[in-house]
N, C-alpha and C. Protein backbone atom coordinates (compact mmCIF):
# COMPACT_ATOMS: atom_id res chain seq x y z
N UNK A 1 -3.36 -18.26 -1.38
CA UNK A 1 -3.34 -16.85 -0.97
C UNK A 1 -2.68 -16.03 -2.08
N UNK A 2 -3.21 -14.71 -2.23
CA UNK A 2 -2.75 -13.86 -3.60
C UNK A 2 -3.20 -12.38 -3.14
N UNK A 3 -1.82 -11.67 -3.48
CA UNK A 3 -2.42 -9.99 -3.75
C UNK A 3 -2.03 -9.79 -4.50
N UNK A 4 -2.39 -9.00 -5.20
CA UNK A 4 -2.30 -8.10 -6.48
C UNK A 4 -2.64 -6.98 -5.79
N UNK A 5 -1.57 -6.45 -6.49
CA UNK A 5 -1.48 -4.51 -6.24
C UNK A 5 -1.36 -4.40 -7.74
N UNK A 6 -2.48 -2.99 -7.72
CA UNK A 6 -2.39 -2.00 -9.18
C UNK A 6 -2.81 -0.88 -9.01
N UNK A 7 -2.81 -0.29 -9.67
CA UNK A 7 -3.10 1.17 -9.76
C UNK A 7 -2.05 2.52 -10.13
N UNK A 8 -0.79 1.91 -10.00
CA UNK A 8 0.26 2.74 -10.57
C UNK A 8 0.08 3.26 -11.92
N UNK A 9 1.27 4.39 -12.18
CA UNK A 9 1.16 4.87 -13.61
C UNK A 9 1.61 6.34 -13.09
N UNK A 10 2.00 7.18 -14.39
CA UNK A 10 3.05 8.04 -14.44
C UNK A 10 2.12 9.44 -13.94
N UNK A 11 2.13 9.95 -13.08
CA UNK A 11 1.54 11.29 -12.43
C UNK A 11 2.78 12.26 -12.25
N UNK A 12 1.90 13.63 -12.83
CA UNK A 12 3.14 14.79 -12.90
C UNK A 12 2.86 14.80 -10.84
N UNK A 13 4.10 15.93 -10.43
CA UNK A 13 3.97 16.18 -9.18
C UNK A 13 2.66 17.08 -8.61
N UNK A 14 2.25 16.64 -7.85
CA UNK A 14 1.28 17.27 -7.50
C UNK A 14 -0.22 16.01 -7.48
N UNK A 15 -0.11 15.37 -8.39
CA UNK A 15 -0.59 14.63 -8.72
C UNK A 15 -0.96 13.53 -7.84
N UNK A 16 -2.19 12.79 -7.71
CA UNK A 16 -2.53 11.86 -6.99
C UNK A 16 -2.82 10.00 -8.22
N UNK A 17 -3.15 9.27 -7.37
CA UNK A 17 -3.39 8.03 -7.43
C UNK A 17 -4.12 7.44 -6.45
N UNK A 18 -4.93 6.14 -7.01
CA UNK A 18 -5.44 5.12 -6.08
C UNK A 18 -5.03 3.71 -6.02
N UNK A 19 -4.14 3.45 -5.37
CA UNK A 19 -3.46 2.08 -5.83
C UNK A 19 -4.55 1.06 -4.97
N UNK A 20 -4.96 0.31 -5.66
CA UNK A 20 -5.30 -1.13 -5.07
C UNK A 20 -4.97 -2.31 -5.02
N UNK A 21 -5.11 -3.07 -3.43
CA UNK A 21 -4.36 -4.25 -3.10
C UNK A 21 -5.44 -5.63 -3.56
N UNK A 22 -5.71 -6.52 -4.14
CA UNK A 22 -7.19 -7.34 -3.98
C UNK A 22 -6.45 -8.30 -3.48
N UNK A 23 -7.32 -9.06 -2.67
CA UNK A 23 -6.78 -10.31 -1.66
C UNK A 23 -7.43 -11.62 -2.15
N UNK A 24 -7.05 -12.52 -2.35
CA UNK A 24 -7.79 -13.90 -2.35
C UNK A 24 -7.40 -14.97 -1.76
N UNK A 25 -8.25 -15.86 -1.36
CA UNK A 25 -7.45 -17.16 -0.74
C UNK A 25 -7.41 -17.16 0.69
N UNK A 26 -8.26 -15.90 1.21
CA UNK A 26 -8.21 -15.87 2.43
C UNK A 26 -8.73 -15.04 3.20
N UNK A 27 -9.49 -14.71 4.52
CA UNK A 27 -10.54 -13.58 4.71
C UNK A 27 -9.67 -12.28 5.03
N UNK A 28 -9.76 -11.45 4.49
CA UNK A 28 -9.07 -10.11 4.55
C UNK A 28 -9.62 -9.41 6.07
N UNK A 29 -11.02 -9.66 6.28
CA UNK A 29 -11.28 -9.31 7.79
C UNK A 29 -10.11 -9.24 8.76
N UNK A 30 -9.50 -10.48 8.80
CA UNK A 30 -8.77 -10.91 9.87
C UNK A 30 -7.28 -10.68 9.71
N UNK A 31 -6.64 -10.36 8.70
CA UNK A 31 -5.38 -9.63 8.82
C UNK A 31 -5.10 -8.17 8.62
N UNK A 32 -4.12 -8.01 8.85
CA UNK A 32 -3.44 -6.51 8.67
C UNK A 32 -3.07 -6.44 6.92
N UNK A 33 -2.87 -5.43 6.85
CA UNK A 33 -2.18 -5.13 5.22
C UNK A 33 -1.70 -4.27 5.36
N UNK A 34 -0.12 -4.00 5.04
CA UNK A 34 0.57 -3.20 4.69
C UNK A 34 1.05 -3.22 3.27
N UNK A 35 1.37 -1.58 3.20
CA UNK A 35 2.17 -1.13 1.73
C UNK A 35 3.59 -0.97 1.94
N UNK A 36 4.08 -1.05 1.32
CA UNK A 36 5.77 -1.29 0.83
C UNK A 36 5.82 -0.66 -0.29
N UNK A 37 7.23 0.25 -0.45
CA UNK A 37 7.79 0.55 -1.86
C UNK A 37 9.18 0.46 -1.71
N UNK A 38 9.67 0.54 -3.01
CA UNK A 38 11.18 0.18 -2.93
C UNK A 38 11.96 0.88 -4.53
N UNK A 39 12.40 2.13 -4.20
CA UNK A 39 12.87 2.89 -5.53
C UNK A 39 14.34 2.21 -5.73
N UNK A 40 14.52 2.77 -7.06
CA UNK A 40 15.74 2.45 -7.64
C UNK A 40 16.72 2.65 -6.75
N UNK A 41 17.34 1.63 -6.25
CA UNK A 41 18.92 1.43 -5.63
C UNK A 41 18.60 2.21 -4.38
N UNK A 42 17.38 1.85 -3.87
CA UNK A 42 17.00 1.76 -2.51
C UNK A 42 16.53 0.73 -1.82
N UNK A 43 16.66 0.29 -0.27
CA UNK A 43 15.68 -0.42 0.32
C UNK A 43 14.55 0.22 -0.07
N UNK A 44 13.57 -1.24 0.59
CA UNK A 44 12.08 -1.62 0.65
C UNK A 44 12.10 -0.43 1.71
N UNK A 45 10.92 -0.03 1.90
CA UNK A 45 10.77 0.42 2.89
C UNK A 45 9.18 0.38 3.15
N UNK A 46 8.36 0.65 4.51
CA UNK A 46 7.05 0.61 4.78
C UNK A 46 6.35 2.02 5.14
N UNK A 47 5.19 1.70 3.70
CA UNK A 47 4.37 2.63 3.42
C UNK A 47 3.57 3.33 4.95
N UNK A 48 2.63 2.45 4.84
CA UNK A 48 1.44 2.10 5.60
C UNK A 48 0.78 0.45 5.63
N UNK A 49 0.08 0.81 6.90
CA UNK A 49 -0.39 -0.34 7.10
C UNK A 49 -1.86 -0.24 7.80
N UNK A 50 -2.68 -1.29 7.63
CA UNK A 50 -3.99 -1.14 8.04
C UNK A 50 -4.50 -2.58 8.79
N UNK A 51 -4.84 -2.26 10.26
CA UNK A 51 -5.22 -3.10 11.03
C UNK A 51 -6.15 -4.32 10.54
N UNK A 52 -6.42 -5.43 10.98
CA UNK A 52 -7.86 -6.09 10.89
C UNK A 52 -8.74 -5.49 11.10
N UNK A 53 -9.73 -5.67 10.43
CA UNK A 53 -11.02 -5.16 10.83
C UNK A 53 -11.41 -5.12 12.07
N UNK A 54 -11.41 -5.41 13.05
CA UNK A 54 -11.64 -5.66 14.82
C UNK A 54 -10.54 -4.48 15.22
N UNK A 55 -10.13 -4.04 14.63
CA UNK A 55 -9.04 -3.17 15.44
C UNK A 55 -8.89 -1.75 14.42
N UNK A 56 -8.68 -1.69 13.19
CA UNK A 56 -9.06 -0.60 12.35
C UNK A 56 -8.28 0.49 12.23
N UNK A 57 -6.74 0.12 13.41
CA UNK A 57 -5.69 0.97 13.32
C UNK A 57 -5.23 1.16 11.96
N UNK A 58 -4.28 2.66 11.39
CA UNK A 58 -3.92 2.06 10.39
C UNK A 58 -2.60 3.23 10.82
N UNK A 59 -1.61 3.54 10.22
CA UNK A 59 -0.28 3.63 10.45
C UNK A 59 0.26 4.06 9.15
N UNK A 60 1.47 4.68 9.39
CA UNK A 60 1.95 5.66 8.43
C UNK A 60 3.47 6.23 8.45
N UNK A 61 4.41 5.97 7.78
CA UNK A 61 5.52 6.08 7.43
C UNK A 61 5.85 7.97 7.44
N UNK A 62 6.51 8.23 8.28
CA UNK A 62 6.65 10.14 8.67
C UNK A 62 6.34 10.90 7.00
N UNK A 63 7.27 10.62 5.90
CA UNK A 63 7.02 11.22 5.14
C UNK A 63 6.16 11.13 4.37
N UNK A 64 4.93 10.29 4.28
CA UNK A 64 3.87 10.03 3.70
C UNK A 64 2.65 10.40 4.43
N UNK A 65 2.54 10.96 5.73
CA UNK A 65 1.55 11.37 6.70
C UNK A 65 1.09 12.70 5.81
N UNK A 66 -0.37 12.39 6.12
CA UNK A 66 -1.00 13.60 5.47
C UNK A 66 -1.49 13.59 4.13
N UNK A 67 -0.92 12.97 3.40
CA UNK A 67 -0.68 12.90 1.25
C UNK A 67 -1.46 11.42 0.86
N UNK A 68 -1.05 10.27 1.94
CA UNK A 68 -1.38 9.07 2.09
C UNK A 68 -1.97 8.72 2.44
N UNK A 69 -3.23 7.71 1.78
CA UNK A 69 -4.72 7.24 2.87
C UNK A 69 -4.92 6.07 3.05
N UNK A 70 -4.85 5.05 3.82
CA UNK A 70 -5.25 3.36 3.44
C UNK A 70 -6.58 3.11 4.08
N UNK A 71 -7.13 2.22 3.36
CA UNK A 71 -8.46 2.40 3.56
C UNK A 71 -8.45 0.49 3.25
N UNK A 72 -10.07 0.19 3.53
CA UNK A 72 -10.20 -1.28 3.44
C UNK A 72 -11.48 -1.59 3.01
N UNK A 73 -11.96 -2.52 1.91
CA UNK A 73 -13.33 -2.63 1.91
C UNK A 73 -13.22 -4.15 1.36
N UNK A 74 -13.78 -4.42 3.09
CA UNK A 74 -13.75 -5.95 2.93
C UNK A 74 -14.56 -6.99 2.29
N UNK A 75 -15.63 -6.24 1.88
CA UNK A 75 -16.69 -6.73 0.84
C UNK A 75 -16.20 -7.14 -0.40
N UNK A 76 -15.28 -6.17 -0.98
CA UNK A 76 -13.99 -6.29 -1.82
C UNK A 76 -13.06 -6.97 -1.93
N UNK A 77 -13.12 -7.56 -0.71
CA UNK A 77 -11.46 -8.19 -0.88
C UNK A 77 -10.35 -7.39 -0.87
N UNK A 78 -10.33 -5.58 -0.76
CA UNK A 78 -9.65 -4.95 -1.30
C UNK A 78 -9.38 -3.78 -0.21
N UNK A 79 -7.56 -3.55 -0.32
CA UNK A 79 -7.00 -2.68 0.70
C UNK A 79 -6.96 -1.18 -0.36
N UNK A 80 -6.87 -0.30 0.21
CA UNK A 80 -6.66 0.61 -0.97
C UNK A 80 -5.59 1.78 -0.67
N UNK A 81 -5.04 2.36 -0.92
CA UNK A 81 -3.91 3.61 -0.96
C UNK A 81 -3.75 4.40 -1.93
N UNK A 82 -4.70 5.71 -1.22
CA UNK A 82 -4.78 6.81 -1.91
C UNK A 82 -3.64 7.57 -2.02
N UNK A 83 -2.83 8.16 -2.67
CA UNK A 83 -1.68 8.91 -2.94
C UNK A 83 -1.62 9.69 -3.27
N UNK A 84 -1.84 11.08 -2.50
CA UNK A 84 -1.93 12.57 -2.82
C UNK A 84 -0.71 13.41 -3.28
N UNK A 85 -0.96 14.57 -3.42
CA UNK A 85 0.13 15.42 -3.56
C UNK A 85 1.70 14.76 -4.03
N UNK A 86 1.52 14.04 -4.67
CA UNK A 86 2.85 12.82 -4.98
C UNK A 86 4.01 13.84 -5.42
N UNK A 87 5.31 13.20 -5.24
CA UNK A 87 6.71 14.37 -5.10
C UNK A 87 7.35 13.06 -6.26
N UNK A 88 7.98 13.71 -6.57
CA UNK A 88 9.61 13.26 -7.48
C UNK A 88 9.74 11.56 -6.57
N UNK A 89 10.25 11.99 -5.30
CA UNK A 89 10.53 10.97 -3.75
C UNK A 89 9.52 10.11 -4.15
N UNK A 90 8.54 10.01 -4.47
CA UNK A 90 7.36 8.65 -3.73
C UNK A 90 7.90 7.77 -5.44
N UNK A 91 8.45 8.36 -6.41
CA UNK A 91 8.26 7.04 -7.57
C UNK A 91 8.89 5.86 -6.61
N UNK A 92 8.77 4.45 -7.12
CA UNK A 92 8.98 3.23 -6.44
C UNK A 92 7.65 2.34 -6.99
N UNK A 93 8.25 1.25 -7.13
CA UNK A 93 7.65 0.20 -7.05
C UNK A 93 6.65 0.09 -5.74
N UNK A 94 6.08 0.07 -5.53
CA UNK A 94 4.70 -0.30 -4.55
C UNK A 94 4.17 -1.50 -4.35
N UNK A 95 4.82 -2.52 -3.11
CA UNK A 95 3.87 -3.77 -2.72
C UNK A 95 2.46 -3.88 -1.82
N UNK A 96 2.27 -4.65 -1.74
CA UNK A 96 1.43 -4.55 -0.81
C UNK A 96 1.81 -6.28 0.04
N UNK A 97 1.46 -6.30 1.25
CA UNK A 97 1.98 -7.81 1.92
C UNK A 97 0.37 -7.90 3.20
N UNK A 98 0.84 -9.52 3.65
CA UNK A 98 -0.10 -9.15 4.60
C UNK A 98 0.70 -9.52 6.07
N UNK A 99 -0.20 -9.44 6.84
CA UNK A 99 0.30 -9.90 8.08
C UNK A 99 -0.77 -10.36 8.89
N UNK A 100 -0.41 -11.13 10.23
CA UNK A 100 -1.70 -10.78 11.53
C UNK A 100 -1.67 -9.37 11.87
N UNK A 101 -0.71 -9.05 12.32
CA UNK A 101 -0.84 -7.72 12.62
C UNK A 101 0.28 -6.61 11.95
N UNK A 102 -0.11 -5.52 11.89
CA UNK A 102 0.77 -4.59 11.51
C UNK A 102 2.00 -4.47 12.49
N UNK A 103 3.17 -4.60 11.91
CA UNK A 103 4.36 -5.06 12.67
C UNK A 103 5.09 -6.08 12.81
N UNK A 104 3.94 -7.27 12.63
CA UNK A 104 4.47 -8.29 12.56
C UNK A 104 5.23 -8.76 11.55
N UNK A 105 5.44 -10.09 11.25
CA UNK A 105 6.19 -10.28 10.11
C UNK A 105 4.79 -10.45 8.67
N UNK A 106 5.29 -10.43 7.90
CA UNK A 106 4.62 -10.46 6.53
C UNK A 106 4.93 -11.99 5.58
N UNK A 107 3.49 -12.65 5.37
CA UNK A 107 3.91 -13.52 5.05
C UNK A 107 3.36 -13.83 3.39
N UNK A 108 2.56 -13.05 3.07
CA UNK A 108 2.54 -13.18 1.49
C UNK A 108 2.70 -11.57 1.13
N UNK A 109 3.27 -11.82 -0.10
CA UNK A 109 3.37 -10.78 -0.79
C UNK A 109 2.89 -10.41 -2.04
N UNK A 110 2.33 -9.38 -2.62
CA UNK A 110 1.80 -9.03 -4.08
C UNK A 110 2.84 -8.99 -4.58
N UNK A 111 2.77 -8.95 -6.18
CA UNK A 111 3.34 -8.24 -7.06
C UNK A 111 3.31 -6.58 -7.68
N UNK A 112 4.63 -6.40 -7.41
CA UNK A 112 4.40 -4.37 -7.07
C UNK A 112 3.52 -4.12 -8.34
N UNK A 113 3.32 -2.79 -8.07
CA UNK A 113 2.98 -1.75 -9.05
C UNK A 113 3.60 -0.69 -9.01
N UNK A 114 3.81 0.18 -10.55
CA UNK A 114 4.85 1.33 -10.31
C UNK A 114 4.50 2.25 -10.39
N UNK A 115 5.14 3.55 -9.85
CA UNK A 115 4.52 4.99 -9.73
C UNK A 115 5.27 5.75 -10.03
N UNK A 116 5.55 6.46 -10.94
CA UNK A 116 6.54 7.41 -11.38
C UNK A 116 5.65 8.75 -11.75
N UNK A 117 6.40 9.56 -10.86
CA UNK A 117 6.10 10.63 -10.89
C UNK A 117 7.25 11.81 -11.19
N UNK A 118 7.00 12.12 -12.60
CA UNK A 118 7.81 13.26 -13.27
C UNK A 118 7.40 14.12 -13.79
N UNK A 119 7.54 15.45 -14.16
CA UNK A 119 6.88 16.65 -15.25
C UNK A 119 7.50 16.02 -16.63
């Protein structure tokens, strides 16, 4: 089992991104995927998250509602998180993990990607 998250890189504010999660080793249909970030000399904390396919919920951390999109294309292998209107606040390292379900516990994890967002 393997994710890789990428798509980071330095955006002034205002600025968007498309970070992508790719999955292998295992059918992405059937679990959840959540995002995680974790800034300097902060907890981890949870992005969003996106149901199995059979269920298609996806979920959202208060200050990222609205700016933030997760999306899934399982043909792909691949979770995705669009990142709008990005602030100073969202730089962080960015994981991505999976789960059965969103909420549950998380049992593999990617290797982050980073997002820094400065003028």
């Amino acid at each position: 089992v393997q994710l890789q998250a990428s798509g980071g890189g330095l955006v002034q504010p205002g600025g968007s991104l498309r970070l992508s999660c790719a999955a292998s080793g295992f059918t992405l249909d059937y679990y959840a995927i959540g995002w995680f970030r974790q800034a300097p000399g902060k907890e981890r904390e949870g992005v969003s998250c996106i149901s199995r396919s059979s269920d298609g919920s996806t979920y959202y951390t208060d200050v990222v509602k609205g700016r933030f999109t997760i999306s899934r294309d399982n043909a792909k292998n691949t979770v995705y998180l669009q990142v709008n209107r990005l602030k100073p606040e969202d730089t962080a390292l960015y994981y991505c993990a999976r789960a059965g379900r969103c909420g549950e516990e998380y049992d593999y994890w990617g290797q982050g990607t980073l997002v820094t967002v400065s003028s």
